[in-house]
N, C-alpha and C. Protein backbone atom coordinates (compact mmCIF):
# COMPACT_ATOMS: atom_id res chain seq x y z
N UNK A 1 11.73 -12.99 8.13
CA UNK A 1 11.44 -13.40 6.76
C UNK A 1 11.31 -12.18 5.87
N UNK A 2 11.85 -12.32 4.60
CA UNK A 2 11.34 -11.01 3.69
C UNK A 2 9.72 -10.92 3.41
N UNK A 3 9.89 -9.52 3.15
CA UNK A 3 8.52 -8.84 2.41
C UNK A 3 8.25 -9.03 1.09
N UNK A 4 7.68 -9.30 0.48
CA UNK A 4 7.71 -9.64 -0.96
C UNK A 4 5.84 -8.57 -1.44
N UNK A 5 5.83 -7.72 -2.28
CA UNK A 5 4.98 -7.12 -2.83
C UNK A 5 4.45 -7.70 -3.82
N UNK A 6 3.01 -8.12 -3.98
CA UNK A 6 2.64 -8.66 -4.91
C UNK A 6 1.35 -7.47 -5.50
N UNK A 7 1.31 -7.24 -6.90
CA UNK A 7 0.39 -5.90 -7.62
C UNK A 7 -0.55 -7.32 -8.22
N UNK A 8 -1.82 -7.13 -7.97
CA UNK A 8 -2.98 -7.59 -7.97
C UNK A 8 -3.83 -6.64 -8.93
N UNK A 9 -4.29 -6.87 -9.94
CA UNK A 9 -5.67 -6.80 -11.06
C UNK A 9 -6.59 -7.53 -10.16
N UNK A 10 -7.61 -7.16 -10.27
CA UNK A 10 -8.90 -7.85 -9.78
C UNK A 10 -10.48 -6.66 -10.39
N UNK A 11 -11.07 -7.54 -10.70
CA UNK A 11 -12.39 -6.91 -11.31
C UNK A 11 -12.70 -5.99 -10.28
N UNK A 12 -13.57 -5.05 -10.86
CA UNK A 12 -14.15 -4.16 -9.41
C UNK A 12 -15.33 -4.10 -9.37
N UNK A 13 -15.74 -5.17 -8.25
CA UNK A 13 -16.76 -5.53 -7.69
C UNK A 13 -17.03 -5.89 -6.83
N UNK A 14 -18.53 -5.80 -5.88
CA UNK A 14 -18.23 -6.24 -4.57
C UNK A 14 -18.15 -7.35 -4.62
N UNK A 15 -17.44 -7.88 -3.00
CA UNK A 15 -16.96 -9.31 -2.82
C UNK A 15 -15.72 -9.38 -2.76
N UNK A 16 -15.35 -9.12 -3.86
CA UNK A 16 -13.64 -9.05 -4.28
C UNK A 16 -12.73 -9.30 -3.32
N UNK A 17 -12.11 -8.29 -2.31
CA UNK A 17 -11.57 -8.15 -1.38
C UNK A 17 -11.73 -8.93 -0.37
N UNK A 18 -13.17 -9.50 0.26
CA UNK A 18 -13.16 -10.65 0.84
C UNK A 18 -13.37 -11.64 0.52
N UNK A 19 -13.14 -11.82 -0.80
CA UNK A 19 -12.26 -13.57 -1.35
C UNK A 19 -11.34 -13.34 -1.40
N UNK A 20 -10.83 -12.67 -1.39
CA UNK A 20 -9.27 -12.37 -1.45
C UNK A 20 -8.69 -12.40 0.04
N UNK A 21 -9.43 -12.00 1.19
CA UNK A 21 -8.80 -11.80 2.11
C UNK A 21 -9.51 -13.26 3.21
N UNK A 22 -10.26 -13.49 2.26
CA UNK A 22 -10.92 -15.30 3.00
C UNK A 22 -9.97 -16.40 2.22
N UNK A 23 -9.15 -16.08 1.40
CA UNK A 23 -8.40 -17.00 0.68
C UNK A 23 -7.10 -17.43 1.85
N UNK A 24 -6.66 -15.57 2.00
CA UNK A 24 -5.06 -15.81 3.03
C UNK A 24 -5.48 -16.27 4.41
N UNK A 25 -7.14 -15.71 4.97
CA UNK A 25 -7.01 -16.97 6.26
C UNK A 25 -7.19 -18.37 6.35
N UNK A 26 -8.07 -18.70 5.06
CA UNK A 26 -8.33 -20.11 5.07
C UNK A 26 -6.51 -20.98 4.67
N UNK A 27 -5.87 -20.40 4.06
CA UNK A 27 -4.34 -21.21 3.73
C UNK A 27 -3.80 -20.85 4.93
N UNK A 28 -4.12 -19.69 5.80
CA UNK A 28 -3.05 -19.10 6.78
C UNK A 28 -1.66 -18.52 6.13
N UNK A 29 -1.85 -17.66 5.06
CA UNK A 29 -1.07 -16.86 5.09
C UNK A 29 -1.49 -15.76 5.73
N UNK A 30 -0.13 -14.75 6.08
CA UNK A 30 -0.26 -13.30 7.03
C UNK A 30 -0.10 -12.08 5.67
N UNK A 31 -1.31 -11.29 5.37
CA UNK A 31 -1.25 -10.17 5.07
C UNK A 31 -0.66 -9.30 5.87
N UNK A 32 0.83 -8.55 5.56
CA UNK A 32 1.13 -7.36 6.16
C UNK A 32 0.90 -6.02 6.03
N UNK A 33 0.53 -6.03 4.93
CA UNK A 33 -0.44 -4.86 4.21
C UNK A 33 -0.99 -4.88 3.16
N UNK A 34 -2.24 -4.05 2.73
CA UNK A 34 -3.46 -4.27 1.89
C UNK A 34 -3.31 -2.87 1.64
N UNK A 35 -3.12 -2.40 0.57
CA UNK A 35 -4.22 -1.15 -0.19
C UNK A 35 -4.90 -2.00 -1.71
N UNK A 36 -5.93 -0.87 -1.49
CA UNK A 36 -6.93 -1.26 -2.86
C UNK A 36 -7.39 0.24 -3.09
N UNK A 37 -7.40 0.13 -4.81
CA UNK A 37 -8.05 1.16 -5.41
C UNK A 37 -8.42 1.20 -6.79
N UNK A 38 -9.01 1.74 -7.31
CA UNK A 38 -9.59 1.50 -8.63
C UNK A 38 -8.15 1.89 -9.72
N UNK A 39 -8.24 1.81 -10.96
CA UNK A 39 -7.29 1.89 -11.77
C UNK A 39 -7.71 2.99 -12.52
N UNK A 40 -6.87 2.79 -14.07
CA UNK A 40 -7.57 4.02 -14.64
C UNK A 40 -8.64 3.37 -15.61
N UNK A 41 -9.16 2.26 -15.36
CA UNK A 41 -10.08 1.18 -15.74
C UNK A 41 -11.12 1.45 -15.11
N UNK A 42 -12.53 1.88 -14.99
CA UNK A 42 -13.09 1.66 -13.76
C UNK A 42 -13.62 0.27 -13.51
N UNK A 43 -13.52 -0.14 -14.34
CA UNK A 43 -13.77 -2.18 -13.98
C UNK A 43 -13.09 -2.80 -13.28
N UNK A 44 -11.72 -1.86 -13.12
CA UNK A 44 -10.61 -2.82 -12.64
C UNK A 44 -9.78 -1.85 -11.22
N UNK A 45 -9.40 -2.75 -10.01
CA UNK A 45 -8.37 -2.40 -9.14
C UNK A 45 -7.83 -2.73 -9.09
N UNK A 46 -6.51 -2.65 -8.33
CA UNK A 46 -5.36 -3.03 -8.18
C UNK A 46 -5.35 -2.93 -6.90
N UNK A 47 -5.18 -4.31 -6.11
CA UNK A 47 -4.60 -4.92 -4.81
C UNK A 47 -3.10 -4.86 -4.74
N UNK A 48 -2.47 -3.90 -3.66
CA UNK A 48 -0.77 -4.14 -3.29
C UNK A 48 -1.47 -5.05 -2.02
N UNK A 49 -0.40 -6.26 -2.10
CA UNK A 49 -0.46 -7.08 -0.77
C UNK A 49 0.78 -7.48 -0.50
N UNK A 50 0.98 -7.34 0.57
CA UNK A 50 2.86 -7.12 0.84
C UNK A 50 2.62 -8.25 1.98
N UNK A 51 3.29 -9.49 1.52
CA UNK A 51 3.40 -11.00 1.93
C UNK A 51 4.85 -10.62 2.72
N UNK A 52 4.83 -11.52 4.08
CA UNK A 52 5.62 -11.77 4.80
C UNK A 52 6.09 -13.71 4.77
N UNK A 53 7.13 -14.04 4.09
CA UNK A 53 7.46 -15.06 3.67
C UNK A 53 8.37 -15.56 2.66
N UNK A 54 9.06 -17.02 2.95
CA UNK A 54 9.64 -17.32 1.92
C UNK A 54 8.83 -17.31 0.91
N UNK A 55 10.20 -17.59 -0.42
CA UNK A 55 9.46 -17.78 -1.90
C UNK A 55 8.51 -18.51 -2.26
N UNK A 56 8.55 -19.95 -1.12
CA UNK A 56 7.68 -21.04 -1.36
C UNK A 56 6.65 -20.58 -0.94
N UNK A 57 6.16 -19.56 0.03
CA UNK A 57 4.99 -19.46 0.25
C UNK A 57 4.37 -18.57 -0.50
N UNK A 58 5.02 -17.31 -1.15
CA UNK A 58 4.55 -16.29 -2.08
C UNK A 58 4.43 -17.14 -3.39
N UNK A 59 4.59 -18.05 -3.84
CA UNK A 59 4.84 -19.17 -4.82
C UNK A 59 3.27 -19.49 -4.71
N UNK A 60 2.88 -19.78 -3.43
CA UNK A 60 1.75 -20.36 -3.27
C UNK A 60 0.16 -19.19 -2.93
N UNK A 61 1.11 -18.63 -2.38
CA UNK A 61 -0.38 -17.30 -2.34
C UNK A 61 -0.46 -16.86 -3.60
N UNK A 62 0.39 -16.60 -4.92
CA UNK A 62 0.31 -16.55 -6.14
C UNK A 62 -0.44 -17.52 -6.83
N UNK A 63 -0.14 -18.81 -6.69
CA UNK A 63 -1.33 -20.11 -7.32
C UNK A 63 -2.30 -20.08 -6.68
N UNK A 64 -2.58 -19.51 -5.75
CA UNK A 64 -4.14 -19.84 -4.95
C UNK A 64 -4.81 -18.36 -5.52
N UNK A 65 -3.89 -17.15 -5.66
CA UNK A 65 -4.99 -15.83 -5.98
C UNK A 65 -5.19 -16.33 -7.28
N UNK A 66 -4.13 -16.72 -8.09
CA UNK A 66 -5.19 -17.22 -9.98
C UNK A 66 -6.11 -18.13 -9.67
N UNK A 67 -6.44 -18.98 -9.01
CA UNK A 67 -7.50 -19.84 -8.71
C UNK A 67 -8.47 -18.83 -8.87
N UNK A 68 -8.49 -17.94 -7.84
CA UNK A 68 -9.88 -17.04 -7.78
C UNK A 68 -10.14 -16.50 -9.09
N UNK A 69 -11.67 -16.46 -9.29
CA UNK A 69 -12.51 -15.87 -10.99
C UNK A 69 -12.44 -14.32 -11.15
N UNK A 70 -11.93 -13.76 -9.49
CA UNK A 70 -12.43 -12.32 -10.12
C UNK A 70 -10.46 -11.76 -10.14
N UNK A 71 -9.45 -12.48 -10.03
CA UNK A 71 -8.13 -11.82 -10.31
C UNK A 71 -7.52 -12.17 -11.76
N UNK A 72 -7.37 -11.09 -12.14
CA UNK A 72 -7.12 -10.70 -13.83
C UNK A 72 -5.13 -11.07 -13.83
N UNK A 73 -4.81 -10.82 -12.99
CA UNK A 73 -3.16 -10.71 -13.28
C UNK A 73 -2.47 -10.08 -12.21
N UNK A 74 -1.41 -11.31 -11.94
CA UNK A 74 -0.61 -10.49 -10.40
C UNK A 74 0.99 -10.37 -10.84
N UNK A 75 1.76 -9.61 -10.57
CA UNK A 75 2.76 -9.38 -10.77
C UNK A 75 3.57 -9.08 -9.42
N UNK A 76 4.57 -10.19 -8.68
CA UNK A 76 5.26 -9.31 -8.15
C UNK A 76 6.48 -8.82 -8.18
N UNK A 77 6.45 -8.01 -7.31
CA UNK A 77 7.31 -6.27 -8.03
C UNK A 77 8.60 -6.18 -6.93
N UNK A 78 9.86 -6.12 -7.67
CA UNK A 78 10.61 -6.36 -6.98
C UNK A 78 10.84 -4.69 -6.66
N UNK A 79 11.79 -4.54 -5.60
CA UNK A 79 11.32 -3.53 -4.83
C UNK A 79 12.41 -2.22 -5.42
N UNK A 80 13.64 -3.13 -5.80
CA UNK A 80 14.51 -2.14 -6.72
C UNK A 80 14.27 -1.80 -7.93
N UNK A 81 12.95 -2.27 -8.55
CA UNK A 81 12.19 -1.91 -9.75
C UNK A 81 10.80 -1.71 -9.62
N UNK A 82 10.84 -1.18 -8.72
CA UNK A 82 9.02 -0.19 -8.14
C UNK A 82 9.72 0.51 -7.49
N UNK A 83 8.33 1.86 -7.42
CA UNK A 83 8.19 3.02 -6.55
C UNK A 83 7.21 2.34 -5.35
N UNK A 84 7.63 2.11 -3.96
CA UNK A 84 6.90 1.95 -3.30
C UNK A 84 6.67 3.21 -2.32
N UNK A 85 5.37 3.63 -1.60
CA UNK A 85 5.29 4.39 -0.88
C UNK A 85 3.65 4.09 -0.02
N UNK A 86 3.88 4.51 1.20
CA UNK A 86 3.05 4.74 2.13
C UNK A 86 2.92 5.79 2.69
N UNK A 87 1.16 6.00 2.89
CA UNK A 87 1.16 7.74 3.22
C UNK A 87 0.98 7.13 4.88
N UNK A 88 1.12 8.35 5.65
CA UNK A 88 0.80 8.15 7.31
C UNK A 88 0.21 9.75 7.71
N UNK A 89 -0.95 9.71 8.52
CA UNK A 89 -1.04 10.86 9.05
C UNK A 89 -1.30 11.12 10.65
N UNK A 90 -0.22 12.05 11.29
CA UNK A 90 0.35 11.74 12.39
C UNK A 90 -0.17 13.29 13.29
N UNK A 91 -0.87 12.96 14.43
CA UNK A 91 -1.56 14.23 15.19
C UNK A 91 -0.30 13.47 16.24
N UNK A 92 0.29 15.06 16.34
CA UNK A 92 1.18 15.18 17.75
C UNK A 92 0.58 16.25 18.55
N UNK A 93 1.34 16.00 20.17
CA UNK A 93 0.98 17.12 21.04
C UNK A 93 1.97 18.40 20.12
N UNK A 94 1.55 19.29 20.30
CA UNK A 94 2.42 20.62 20.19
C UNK A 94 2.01 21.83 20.86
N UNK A 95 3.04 22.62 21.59
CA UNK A 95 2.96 23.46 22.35
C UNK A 95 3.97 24.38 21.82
N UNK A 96 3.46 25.97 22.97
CA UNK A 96 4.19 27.12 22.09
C UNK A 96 5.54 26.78 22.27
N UNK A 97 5.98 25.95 23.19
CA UNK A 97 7.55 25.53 23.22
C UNK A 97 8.21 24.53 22.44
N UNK A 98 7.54 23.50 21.70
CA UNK A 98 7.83 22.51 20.82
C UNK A 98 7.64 22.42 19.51
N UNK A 99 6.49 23.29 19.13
CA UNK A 99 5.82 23.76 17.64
C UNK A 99 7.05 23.91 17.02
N UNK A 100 7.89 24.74 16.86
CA UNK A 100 8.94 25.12 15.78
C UNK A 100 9.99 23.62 15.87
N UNK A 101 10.50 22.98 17.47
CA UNK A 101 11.41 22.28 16.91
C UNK A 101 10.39 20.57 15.80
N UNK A 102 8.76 20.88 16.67
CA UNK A 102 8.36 19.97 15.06
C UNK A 102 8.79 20.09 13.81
N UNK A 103 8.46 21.20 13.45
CA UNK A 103 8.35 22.16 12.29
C UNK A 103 9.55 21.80 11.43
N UNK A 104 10.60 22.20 12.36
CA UNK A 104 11.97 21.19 11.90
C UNK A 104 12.08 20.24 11.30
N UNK A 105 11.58 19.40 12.56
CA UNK A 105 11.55 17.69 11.51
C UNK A 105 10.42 17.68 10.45
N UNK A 106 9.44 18.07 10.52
CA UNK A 106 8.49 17.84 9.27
C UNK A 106 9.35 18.64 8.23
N UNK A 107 10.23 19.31 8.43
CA UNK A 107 10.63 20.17 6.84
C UNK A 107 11.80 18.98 6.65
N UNK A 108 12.64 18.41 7.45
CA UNK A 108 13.74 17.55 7.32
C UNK A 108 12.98 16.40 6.89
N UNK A 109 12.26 15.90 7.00
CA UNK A 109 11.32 14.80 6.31
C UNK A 109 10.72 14.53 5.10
N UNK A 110 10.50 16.00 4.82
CA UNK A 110 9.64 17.00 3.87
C UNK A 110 8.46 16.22 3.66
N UNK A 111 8.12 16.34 4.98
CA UNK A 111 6.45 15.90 5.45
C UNK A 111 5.68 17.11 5.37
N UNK A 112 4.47 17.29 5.35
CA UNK A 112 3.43 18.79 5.23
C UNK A 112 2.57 18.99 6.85
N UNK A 113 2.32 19.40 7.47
CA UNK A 113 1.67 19.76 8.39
C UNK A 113 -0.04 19.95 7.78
N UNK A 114 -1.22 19.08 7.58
CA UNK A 114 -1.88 19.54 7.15
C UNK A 114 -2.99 19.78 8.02
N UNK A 115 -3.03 20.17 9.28
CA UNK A 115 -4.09 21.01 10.27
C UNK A 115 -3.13 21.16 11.56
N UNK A 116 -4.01 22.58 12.01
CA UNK A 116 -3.33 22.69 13.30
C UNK A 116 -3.96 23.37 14.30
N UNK A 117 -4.30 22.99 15.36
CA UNK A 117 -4.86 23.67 16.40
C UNK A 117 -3.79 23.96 17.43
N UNK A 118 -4.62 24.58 18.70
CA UNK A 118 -4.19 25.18 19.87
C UNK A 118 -2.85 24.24 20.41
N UNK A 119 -3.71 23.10 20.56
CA UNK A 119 -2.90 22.11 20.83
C UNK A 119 -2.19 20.91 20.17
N UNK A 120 -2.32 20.73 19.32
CA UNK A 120 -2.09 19.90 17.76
C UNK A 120 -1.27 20.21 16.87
N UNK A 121 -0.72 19.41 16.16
CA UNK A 121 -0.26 19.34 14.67
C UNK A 121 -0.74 17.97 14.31
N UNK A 122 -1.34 18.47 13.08
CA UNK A 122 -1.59 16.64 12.33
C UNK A 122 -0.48 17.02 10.76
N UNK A 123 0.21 15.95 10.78
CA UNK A 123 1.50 16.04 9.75
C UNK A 123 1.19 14.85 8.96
N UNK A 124 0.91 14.82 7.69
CA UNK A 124 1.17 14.06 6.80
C UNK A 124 2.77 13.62 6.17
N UNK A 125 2.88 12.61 5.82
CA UNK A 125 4.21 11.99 5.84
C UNK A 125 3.54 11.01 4.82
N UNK A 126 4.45 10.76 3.43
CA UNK A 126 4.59 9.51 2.37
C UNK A 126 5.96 9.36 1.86
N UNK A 127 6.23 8.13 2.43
CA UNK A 127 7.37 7.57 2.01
C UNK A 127 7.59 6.23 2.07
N UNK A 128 9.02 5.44 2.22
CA UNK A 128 8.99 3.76 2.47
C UNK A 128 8.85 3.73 3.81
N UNK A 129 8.38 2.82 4.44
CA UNK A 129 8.13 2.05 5.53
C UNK A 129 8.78 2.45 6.53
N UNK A 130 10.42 2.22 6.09
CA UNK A 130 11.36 2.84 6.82
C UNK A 130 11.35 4.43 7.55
N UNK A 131 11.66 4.57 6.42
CA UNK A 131 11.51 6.67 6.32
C UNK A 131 9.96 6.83 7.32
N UNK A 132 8.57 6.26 7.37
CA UNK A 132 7.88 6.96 8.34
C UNK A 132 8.29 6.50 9.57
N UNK A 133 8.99 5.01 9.64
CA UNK A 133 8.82 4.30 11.05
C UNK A 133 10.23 5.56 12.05
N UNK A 134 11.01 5.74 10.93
CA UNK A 134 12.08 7.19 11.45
C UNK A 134 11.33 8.48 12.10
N UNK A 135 10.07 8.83 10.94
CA UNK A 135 10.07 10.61 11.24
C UNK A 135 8.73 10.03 12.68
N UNK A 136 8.36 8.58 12.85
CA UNK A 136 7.00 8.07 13.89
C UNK A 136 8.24 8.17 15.36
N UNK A 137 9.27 8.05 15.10
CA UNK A 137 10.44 7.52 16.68
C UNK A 137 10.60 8.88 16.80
N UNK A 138 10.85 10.22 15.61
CA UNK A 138 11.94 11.56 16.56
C UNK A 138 10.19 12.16 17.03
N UNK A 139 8.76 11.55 16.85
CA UNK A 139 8.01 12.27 17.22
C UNK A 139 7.51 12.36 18.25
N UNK A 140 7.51 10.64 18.37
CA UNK A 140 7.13 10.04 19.68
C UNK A 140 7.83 11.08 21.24
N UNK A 141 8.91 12.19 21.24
CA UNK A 141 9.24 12.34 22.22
C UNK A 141 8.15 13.73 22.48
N UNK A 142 7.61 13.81 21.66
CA UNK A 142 6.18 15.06 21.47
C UNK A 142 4.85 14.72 22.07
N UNK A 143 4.62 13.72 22.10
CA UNK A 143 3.53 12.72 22.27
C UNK A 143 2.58 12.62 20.61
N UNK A 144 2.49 11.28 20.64
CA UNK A 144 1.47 11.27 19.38
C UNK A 144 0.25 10.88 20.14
N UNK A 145 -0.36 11.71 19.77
CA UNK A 145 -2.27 11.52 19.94
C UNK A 145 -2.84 10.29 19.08
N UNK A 146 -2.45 10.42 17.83
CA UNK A 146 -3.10 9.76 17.34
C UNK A 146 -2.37 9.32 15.74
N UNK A 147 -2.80 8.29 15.47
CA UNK A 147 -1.85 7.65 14.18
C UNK A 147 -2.82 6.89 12.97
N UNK A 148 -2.53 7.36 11.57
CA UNK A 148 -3.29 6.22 10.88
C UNK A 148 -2.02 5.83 9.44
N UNK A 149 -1.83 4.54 9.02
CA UNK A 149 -1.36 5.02 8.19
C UNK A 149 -2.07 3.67 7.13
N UNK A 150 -1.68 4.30 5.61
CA UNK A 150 -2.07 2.62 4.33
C UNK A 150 -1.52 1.97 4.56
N UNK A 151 -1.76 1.23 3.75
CA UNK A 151 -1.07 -0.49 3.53
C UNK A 151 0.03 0.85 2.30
N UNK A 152 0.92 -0.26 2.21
CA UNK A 152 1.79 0.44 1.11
C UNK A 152 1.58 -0.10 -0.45
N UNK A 153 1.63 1.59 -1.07
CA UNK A 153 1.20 0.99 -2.70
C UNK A 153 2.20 0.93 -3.59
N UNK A 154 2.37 0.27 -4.49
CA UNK A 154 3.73 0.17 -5.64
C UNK A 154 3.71 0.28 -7.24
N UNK A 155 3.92 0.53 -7.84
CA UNK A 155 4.13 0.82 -9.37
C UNK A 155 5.36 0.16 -9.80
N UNK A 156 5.60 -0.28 -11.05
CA UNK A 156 6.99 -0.66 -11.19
C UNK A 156 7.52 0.77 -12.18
N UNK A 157 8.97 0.71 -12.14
CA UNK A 157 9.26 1.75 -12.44
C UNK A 157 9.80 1.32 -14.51
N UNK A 158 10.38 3.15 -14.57
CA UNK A 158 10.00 2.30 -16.24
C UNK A 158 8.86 2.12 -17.01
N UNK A 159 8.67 2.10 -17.99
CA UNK A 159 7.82 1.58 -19.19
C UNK A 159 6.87 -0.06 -18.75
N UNK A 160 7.33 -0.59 -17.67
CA UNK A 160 6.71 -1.91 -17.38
C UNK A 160 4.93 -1.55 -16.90
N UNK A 161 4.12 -1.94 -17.58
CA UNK A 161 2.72 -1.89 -16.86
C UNK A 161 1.97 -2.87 -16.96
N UNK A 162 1.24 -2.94 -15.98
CA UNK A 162 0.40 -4.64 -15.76
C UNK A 162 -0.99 -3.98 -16.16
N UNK A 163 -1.68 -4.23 -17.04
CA UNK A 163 -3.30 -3.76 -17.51
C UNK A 163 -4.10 -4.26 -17.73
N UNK A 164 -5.19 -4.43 -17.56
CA UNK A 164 -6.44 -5.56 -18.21
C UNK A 164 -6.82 -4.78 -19.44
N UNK A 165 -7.27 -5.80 -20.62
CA UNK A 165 -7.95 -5.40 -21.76
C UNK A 165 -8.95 -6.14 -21.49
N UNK A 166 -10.37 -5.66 -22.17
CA UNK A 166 -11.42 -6.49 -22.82
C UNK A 166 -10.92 -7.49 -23.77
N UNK A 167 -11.99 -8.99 -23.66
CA UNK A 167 -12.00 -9.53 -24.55
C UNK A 167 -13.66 -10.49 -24.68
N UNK A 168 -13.40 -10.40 -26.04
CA UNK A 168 -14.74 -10.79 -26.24
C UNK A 168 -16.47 -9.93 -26.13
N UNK A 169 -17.36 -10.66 -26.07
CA UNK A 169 -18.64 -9.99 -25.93
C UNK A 169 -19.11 -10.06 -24.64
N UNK A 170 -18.64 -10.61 -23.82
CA UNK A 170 -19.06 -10.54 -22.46
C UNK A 170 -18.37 -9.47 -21.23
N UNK A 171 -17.15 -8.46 -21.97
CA UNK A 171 -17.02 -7.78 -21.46
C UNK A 171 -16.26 -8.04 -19.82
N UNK A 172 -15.20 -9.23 -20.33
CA UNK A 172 -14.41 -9.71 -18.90
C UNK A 172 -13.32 -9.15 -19.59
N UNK A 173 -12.66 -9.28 -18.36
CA UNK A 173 -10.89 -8.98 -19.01
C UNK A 173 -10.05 -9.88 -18.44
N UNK A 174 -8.89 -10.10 -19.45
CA UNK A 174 -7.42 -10.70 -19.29
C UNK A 174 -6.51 -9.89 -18.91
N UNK A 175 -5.46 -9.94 -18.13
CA UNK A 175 -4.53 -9.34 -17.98
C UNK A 175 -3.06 -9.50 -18.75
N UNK A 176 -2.76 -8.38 -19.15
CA UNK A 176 -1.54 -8.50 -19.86
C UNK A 176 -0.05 -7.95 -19.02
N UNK A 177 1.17 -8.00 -19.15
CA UNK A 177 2.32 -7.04 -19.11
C UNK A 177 2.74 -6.38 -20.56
N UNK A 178 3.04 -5.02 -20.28
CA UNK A 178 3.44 -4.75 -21.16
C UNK A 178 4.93 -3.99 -20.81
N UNK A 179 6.08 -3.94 -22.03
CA UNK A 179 7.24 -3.72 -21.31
C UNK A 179 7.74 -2.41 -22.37
């Protein structure tokens, strides 16, 4: 089934995130990935939630997140009109015999190496999904120790931005597009 990215406004407050994430088990939809972070609002974050499903069901995880009181405005973002990216940070074995041909692939990746011990490299890597699940397979023949990576985040590209304004005296917000 496709991936479909949906950019989430939501107030920033606690709770938030688990109504949001008690919404997709109670319908049984599958979150495939979650980042959250504040905006340049501090009232407001922005949820990427990258739905695995037909239209009819992103149709419907869309009418069930406006149900909820604390989501301001969801937009989703088609993928040839966003920047999507995911960071990953990847501790491999490395030894005095393998260190340089890493070194290689992290520059062919143009991933950064950001610590390194005796026995270690930990390599940071941000890109699409694709591009890390590539530079995660030529590493694996190194051994990976250890792996973490985000949920993936998106922007649309262009002049398009999804924003909350204030309205009123109570200090809630609506969400707008602006193009």
């Amino acid at each position: 089934m496709p991936k479909h990215t949906l950019s989430v406004l939501v107030e920033n407050h606690a709770g938030v995130l688990s109504r949001v994430a008690g919404l997709f088990s109670r319908r049984g939809f599958n979150i495939d990935s979650l980042a959250v972070g504040v905006t340049e609002d501090p009232n407001v974050s922005r949820m990427t939630i990258i739905v695995d499903g037909d239209d009819y069901t992103v149709e419907q995880v869309t009418k069930q997140l406006n149900k909820l009181i604390d989501v301001i405005k969801i937009r989703r973002l088609n993928p040839e009109e966003s920047v999507q990216r995911e960071l990953a940070l990847i501790k491999v074995n490395a030894t005095s015999a393998t260190r340089s041909e890493i070194i290689q692939i992290v520059d062919i990746f143009r991933a950064n190496i950001v610590d390194v011990s005796k026995n270690t490299l930990t390599i940071e890597m941000t890109g699409s999904e694709d591009k890390i699940a590539a530079f995660e397979e030529m590493l694996k023949q190194f051994g990976i120790k250890e792996m973490v990576r985000t949920g993936m985040i998106a922007i649309e590209r262009g002049n398009k931005i999804i924003k909350a304004e204030a309205s009123g005296d109570n200090g809630s917000v609506n969400g707008t597009v602006d193009e």
